[in-house]
C-alpha atoms as a PDB file:
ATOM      1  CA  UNK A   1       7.583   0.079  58.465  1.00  0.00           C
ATOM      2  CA  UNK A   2       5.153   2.503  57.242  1.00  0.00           C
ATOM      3  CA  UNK A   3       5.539   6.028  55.668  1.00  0.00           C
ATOM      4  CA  UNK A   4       3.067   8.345  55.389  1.00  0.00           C
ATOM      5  CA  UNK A   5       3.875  11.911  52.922  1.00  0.00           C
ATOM      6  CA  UNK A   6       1.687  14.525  53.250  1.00  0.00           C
ATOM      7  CA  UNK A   7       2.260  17.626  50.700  1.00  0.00           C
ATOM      8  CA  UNK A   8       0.477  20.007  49.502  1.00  0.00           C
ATOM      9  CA  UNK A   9       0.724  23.028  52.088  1.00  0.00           C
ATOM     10  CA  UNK A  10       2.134  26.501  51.851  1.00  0.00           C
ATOM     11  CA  UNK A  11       1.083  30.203  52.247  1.00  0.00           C
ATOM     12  CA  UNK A  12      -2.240  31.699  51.257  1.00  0.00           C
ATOM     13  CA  UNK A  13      -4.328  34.655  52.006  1.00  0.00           C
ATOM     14  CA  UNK A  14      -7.383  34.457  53.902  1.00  0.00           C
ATOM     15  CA  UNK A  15     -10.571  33.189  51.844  1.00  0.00           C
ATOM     16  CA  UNK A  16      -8.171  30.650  49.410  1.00  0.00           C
ATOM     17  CA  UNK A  17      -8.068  27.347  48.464  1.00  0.00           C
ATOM     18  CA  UNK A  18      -5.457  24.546  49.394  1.00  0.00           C
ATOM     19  CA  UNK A  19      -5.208  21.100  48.805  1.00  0.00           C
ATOM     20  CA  UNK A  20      -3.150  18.285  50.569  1.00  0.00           C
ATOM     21  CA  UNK A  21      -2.434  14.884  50.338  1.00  0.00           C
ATOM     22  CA  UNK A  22      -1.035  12.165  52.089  1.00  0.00           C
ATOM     23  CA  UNK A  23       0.207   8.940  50.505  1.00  0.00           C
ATOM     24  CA  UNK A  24       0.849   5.734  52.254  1.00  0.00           C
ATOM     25  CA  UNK A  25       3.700   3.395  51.306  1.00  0.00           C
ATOM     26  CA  UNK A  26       6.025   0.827  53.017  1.00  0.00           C
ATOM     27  CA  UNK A  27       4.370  -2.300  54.520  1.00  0.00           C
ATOM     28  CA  UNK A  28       1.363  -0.446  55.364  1.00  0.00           C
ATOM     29  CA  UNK A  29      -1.468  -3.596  55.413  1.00  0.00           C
ATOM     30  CA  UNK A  30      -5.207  -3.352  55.461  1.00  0.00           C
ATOM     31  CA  UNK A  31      -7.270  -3.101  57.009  1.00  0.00           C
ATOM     32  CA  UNK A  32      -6.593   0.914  58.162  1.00  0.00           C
ATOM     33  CA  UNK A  33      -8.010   4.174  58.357  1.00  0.00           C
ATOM     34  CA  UNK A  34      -5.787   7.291  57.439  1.00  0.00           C
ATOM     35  CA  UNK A  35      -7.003  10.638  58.606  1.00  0.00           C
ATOM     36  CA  UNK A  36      -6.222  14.368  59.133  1.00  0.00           C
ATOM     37  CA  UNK A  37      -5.085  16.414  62.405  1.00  0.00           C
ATOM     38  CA  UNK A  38      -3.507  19.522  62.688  1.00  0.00           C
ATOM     39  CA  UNK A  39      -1.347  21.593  65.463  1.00  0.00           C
ATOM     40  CA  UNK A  40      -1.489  24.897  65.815  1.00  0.00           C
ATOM     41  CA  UNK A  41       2.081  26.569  67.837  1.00  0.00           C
ATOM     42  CA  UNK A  42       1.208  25.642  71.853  1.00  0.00           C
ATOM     43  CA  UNK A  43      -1.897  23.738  71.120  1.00  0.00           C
ATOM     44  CA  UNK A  44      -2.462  19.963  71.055  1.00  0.00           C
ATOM     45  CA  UNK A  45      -2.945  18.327  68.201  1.00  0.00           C
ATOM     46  CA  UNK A  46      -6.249  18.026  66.884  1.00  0.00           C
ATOM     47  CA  UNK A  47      -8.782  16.465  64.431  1.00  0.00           C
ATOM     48  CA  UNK A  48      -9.450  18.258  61.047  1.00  0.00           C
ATOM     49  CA  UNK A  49     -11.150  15.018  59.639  1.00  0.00           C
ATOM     50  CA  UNK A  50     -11.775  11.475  59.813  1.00  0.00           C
ATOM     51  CA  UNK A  51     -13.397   8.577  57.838  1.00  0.00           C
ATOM     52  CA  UNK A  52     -14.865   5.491  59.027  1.00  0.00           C
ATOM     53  CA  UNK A  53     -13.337   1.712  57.643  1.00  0.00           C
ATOM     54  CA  UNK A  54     -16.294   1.806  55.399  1.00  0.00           C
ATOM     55  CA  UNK A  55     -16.139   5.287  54.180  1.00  0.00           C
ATOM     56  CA  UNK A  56     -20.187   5.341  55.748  1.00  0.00           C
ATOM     57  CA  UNK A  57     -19.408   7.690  58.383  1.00  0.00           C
ATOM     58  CA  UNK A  58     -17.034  11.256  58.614  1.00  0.00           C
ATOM     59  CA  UNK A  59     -16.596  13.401  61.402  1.00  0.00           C
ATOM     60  CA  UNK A  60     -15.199  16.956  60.796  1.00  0.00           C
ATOM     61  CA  UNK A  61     -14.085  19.686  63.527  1.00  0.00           C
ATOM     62  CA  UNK A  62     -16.733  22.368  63.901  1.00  0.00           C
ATOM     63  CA  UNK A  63     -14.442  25.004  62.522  1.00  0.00           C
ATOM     64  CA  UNK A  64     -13.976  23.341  59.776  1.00  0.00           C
ATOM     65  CA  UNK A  65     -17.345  21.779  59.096  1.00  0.00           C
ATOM     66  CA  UNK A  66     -18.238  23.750  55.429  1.00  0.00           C
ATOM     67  CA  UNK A  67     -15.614  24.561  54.525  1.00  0.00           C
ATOM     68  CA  UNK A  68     -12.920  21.094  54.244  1.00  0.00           C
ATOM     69  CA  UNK A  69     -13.947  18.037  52.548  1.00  0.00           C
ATOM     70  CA  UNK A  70     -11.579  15.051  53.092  1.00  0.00           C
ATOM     71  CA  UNK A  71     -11.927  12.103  50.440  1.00  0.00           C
ATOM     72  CA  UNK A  72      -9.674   8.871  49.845  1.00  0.00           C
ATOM     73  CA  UNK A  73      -8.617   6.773  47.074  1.00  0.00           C
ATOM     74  CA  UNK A  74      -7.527   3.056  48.691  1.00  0.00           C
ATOM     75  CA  UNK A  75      -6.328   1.953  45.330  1.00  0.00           C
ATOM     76  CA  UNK A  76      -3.466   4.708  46.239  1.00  0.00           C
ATOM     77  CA  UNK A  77      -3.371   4.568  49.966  1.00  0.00           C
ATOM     78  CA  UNK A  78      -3.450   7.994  49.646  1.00  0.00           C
ATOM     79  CA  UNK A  79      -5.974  10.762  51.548  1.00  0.00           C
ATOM     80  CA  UNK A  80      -6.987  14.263  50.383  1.00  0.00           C
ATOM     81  CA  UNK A  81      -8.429  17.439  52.336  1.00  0.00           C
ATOM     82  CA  UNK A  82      -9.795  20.086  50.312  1.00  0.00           C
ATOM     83  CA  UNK A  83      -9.517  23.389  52.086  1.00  0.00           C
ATOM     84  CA  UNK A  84     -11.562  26.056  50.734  1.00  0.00           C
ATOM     85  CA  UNK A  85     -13.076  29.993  52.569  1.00  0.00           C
ATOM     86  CA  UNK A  86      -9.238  29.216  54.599  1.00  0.00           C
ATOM     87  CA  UNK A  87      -9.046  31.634  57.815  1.00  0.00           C
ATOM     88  CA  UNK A  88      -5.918  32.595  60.080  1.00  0.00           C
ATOM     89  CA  UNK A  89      -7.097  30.698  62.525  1.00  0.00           C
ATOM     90  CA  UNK A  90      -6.989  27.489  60.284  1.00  0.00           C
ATOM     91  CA  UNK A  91      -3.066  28.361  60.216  1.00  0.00           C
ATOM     92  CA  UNK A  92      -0.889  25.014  62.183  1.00  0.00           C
ATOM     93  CA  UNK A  93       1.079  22.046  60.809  1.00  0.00           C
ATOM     94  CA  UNK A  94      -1.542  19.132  59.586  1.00  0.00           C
ATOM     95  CA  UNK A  95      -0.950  15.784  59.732  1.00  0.00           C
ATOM     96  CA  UNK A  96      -2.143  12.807  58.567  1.00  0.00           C
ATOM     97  CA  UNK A  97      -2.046   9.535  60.762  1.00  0.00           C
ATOM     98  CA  UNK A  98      -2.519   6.284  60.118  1.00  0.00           C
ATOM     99  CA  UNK A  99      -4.654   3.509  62.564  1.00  0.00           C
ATOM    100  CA  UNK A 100      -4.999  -0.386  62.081  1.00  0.00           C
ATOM    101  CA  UNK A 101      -8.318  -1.230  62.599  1.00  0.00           C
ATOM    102  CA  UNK A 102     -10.630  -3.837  62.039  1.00  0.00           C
ATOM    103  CA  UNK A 103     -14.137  -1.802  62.711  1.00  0.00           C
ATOM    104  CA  UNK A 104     -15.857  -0.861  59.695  1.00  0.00           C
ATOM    105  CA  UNK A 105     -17.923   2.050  60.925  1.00  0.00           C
ATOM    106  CA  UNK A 106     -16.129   4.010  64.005  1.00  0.00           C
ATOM    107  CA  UNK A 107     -14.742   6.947  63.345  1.00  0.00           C
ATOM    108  CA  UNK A 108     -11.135   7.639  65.542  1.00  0.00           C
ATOM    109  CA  UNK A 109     -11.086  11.031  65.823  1.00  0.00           C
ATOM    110  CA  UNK A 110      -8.576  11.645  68.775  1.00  0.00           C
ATOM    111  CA  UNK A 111      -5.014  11.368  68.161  1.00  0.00           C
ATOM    112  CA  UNK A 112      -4.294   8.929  70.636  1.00  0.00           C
ATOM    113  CA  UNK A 113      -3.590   5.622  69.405  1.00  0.00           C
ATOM    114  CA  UNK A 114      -2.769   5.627  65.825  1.00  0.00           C
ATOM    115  CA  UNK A 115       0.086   3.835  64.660  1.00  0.00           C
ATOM    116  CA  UNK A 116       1.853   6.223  62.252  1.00  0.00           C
ATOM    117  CA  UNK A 117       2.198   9.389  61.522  1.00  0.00           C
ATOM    118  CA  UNK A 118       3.490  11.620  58.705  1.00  0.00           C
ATOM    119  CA  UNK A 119       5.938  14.176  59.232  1.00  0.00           C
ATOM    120  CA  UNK A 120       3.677  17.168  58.425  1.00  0.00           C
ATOM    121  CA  UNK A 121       2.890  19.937  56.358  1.00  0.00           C
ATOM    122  CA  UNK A 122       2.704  23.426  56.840  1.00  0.00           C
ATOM    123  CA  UNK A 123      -0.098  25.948  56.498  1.00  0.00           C
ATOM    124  CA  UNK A 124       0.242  29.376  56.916  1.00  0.00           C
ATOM    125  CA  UNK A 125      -3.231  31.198  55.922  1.00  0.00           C
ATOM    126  CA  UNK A 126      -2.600  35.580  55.709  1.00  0.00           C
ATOM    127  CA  UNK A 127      -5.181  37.896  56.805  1.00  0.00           C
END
């Protein structure tokens, strides 16, 4: 079984800075990508950011593109989303999930299909 933590969130006005993380541990074997969605209250949940196998390729949601950088340290199994210029709108529960996967250079950036999720954190940005 795999557990994925994600921490990191909390309350800020509009124009902060947050960072998470999300940390891998259990019987979590490579190869696998770990990546970032969120879900806002009535919404699906959606990509933030992803990273390909390789680390060669990123994809970023277009509200988001500018303004979060997502990075990764395998040595840790852990991911990281920088969150800087945060809006309102930016305000939902993100979640990192976790997909097996043996190609090096696609990017999964749909929900669907990833093995394990975290249990979420919460982000609450103040006008």
């Amino acid at each position: 079984q795999v557990q994925l933590v994600e921490s990191g969130g909390g309350l800020v006005q509009a124009g902060g800075s947050l960072s998470l993380s999300c940390a891998a541990s259990g019987r979590a074997f490579s190869p696998y990508v770990m990546n970032w969605f969120r879900q806002a209250p009535g919404k699906e949940r959606d990509l933030v950011a992803a990273i390909s196998l390789s680390g060669t390729y990123t994809a970023y949601a277009d509200s988001v593109k500018g303004r979060f950088t997502m990075s990764r340290d395998n040595a840790k199994k852990t991911v990281y989303l920088q969150m800087d210029r945060l809006k309102p709108e930016d305000t939902a529960v993100y979640y990192c999930g976790l997909k097996y996967t043996s190609r090096w250079e696609t990017v999964y950036d749909a929900p669907e299909g990833y093995n394990y999720w975290g249990q979420g954190t919460q982000v609450t940005v103040s006008s």
